[in-house]
N, C-alpha and C. Protein backbone atom coordinates (compact mmCIF):
# COMPACT_ATOMS: atom_id res chain seq x y z
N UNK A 1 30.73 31.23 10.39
CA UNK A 1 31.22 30.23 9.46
C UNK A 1 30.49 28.91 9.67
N UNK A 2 30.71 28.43 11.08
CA UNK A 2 29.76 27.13 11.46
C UNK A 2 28.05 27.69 10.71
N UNK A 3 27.40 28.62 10.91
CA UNK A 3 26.16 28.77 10.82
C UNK A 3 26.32 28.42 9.25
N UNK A 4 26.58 28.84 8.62
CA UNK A 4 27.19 29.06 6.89
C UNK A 4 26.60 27.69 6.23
N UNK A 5 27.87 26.99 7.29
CA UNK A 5 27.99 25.11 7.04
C UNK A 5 26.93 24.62 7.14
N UNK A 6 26.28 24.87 8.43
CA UNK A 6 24.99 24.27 9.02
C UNK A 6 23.83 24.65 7.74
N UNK A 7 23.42 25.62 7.39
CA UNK A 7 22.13 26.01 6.52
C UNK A 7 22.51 24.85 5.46
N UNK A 8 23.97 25.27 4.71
CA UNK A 8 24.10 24.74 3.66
C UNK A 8 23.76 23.26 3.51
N UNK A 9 23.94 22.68 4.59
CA UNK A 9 23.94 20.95 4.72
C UNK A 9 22.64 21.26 4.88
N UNK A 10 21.42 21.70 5.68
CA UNK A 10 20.26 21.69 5.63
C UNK A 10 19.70 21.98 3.97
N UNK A 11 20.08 23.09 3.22
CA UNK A 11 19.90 23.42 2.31
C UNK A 11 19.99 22.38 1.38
N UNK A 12 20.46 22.07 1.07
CA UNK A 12 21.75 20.20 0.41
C UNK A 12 19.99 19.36 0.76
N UNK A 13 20.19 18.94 2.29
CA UNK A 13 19.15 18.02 2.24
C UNK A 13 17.87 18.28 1.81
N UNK A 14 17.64 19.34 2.21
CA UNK A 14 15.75 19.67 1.35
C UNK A 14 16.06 19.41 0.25
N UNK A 15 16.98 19.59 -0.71
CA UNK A 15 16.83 19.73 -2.56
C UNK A 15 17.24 18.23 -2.67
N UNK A 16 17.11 17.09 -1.83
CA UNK A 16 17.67 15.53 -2.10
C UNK A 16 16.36 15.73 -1.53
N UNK A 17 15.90 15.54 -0.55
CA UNK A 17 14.23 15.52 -0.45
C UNK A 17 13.19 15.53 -1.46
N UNK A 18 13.25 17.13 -1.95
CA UNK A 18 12.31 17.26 -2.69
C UNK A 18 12.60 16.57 -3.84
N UNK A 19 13.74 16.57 -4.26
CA UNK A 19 14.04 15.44 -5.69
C UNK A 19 13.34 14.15 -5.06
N UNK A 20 13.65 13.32 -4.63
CA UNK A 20 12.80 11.98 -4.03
C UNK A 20 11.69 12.00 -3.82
N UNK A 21 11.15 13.06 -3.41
CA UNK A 21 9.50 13.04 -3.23
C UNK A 21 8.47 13.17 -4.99
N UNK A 22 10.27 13.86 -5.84
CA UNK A 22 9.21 14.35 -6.97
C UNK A 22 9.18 13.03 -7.78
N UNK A 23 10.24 12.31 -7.67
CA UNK A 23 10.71 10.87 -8.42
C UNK A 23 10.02 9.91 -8.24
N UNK A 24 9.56 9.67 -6.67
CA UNK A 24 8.90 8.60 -5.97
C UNK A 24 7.59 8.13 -6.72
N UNK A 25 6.70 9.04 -7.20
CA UNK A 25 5.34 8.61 -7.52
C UNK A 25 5.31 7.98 -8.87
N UNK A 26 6.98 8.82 -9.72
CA UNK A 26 6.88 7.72 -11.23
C UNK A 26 7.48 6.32 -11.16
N UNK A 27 8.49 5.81 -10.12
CA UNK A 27 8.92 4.84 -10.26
C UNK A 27 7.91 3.88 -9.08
N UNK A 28 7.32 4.30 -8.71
CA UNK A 28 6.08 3.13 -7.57
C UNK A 28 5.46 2.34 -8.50
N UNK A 29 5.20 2.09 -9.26
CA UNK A 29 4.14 1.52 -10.39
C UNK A 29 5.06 -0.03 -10.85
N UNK A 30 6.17 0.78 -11.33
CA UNK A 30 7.07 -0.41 -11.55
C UNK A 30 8.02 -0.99 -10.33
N UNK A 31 8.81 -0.38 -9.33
CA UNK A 31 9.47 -0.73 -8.30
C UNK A 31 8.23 -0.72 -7.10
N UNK A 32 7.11 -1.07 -6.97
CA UNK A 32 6.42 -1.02 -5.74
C UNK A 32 6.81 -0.29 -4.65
N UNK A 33 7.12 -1.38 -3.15
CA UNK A 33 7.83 -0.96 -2.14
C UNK A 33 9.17 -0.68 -1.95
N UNK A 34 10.06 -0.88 -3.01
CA UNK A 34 11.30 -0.21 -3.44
C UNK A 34 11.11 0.94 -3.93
N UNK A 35 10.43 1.56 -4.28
CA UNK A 35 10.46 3.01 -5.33
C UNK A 35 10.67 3.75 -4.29
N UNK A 36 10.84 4.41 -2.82
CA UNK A 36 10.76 4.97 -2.27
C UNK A 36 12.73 5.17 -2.06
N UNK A 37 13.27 4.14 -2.03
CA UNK A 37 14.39 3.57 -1.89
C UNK A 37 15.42 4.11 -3.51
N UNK A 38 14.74 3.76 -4.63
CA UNK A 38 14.91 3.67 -5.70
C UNK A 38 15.00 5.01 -6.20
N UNK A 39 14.68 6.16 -5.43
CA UNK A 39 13.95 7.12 -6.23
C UNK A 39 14.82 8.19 -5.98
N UNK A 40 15.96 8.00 -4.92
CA UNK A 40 16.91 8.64 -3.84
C UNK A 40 17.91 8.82 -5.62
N UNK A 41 18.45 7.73 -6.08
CA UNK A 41 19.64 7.73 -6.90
C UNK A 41 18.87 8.06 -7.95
N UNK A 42 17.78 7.61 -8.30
CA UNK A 42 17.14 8.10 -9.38
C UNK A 42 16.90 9.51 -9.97
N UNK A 43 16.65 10.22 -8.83
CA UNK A 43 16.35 11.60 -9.03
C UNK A 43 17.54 12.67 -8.79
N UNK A 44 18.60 11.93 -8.49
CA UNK A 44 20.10 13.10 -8.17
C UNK A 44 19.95 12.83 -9.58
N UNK A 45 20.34 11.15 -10.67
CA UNK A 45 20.74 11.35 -11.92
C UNK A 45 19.94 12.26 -13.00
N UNK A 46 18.61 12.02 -12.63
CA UNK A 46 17.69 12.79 -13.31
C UNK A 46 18.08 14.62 -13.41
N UNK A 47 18.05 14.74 -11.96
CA UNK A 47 18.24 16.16 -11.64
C UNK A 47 19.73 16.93 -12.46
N UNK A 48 21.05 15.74 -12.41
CA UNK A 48 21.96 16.26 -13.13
C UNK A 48 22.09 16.43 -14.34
N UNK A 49 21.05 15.25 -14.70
CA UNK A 49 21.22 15.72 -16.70
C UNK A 49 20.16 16.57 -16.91
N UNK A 50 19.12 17.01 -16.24
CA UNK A 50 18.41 17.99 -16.54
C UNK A 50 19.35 19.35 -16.01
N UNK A 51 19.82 19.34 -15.22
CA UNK A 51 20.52 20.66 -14.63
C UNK A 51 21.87 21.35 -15.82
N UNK A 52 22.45 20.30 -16.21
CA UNK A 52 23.40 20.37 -16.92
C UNK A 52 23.01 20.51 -18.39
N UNK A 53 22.28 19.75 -18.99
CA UNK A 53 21.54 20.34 -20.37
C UNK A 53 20.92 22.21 -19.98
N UNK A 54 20.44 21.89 -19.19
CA UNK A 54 19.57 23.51 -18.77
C UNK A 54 20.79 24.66 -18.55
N UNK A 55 21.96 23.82 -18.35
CA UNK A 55 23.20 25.07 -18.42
C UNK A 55 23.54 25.47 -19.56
N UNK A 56 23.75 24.18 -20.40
CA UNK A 56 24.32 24.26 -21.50
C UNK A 56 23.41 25.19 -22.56
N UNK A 57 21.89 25.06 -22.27
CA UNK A 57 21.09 26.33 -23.02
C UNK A 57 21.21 27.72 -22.51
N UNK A 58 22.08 28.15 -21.03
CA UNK A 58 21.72 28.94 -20.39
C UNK A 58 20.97 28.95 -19.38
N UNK A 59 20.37 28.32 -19.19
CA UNK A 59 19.16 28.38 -18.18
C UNK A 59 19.83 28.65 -16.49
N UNK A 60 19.07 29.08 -15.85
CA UNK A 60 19.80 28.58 -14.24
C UNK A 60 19.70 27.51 -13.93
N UNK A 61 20.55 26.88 -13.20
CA UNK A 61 20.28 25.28 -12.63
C UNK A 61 19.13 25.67 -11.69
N UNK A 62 18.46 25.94 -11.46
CA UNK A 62 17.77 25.87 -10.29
C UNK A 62 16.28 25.81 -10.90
N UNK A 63 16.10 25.60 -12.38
CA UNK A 63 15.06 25.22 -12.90
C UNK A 63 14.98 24.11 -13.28
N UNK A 64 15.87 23.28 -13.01
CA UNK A 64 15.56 21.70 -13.12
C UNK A 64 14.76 21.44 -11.90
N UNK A 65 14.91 21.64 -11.08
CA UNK A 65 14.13 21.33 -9.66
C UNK A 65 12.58 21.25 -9.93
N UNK A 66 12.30 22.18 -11.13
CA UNK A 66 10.55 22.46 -11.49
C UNK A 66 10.15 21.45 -11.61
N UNK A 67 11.09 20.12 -12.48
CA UNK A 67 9.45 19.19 -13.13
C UNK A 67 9.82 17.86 -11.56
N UNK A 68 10.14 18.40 -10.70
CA UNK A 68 10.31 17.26 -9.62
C UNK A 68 8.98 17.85 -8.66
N UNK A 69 8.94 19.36 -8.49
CA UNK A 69 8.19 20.58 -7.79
C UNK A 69 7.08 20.41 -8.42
N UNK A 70 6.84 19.97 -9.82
CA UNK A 70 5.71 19.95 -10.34
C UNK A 70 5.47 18.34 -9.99
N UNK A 71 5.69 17.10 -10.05
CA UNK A 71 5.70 16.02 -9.92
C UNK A 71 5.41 15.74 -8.38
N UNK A 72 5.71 16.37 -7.13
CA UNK A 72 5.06 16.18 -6.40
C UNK A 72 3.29 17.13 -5.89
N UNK A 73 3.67 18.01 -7.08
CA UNK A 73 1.99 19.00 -6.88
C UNK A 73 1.35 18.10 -7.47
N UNK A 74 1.55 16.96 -8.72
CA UNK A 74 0.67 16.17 -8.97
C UNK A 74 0.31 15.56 -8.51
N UNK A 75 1.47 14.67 -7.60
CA UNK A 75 1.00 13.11 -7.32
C UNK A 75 0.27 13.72 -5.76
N UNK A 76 0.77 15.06 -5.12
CA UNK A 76 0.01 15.53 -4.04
C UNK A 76 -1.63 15.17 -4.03
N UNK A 77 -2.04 16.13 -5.35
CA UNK A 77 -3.21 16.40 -5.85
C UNK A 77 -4.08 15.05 -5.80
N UNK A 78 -3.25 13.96 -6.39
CA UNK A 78 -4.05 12.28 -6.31
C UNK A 78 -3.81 11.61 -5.41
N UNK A 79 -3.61 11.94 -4.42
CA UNK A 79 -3.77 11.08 -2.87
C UNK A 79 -2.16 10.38 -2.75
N UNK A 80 -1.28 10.66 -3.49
CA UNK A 80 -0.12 9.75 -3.44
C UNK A 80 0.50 9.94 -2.06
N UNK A 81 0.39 10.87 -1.69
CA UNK A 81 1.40 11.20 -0.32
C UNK A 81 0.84 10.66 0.73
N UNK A 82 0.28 9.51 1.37
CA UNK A 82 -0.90 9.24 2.73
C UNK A 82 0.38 9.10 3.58
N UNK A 83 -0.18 9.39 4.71
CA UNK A 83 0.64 8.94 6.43
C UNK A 83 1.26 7.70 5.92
N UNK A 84 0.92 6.74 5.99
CA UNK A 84 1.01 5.34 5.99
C UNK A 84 2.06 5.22 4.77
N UNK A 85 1.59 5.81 3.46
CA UNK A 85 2.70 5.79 2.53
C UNK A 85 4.35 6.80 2.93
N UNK A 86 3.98 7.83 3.63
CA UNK A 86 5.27 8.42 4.16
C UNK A 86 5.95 7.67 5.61
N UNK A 87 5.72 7.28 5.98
CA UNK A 87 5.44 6.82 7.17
C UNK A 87 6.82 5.36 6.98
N UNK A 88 6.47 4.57 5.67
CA UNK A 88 6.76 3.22 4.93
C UNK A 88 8.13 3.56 4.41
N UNK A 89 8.24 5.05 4.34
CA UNK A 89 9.53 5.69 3.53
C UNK A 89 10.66 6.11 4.66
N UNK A 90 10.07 6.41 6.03
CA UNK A 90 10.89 6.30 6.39
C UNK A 90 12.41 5.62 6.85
N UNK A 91 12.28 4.54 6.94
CA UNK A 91 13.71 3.60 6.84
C UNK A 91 14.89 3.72 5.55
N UNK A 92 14.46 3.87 4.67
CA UNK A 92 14.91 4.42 3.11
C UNK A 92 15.13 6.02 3.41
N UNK A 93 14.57 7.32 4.36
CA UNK A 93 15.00 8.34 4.79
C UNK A 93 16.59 7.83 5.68
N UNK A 94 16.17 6.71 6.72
CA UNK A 94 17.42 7.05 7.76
C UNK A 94 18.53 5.96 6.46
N UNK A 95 18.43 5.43 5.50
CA UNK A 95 18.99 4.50 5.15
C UNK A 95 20.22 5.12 4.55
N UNK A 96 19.69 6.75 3.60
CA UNK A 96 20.23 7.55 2.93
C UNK A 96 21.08 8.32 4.10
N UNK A 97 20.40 8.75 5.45
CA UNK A 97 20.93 9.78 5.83
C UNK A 97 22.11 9.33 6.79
N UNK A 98 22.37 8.63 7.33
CA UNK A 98 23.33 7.77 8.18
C UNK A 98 24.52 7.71 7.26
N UNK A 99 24.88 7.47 5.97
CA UNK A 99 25.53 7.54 4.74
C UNK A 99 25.85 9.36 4.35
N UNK A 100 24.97 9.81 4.69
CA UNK A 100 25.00 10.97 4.08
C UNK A 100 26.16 12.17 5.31
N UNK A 101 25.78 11.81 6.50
CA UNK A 101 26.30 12.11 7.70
C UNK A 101 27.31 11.69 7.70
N UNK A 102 27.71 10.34 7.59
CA UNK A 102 29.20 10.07 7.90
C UNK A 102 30.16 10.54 7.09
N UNK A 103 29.60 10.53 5.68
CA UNK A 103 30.51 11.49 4.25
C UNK A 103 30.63 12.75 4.71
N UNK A 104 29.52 13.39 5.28
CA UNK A 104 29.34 15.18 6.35
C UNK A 104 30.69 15.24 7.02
N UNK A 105 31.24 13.78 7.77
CA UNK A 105 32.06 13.67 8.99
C UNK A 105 33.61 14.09 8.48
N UNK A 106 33.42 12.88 7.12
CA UNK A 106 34.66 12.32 6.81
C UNK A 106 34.86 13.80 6.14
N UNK A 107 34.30 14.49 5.11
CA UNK A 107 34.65 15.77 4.23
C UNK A 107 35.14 16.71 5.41
């Protein structure tokens, strides 16, 4: 049962990951050194109205995840991801996850 819990919360965080990583490269242009920060709330809302329209046609939810999956193969492809730029994101990682843990605690 514990193991169950454990994946799932791992599971949970990769798909808030990869949403932020896919969000991050469209809002940098306009939010600069905030977009990394910005891109956390940005991309759950994104992800739900795409997930939820994609129900309402039928679709599986689990094909909204594509144009975030595709959005980081792009910005991969053009140098967007450097050390230094992931590196800058970290504090905006522990900013989310310290928040994210204690809600883990309190549920």
């Amino acid at each position: 049962m514990a193991g169950e819990l454990v994946l799932s919360v791992l599971a949970w965080l990769a798909v808030i990951q990869v949403l932020q990583l896919g969000a991050w490269p469209a809002l940098d242009r306009t939010l600069g050194r905030l977009a990394a920060a910005a891109a956390y709330p940005a991309s759950v809302l994104a992800f739900a109205l795409l997930s939820w329209y994609g129900a309402l046609l039928g679709l599986p939810v689990w094909l909204a995840l594509l144009p975030f999956v595709g959005g980081i193969a792009y910005a991969g492809s053009r140098g967007f991801y450097t050390k230094e730029r992931l590196r800058s994101a970290l504090p905006w990682d522990a900013a989310f996850l310290v928040p994210f843990l204690f809600m883990l605690e309190v549920r």
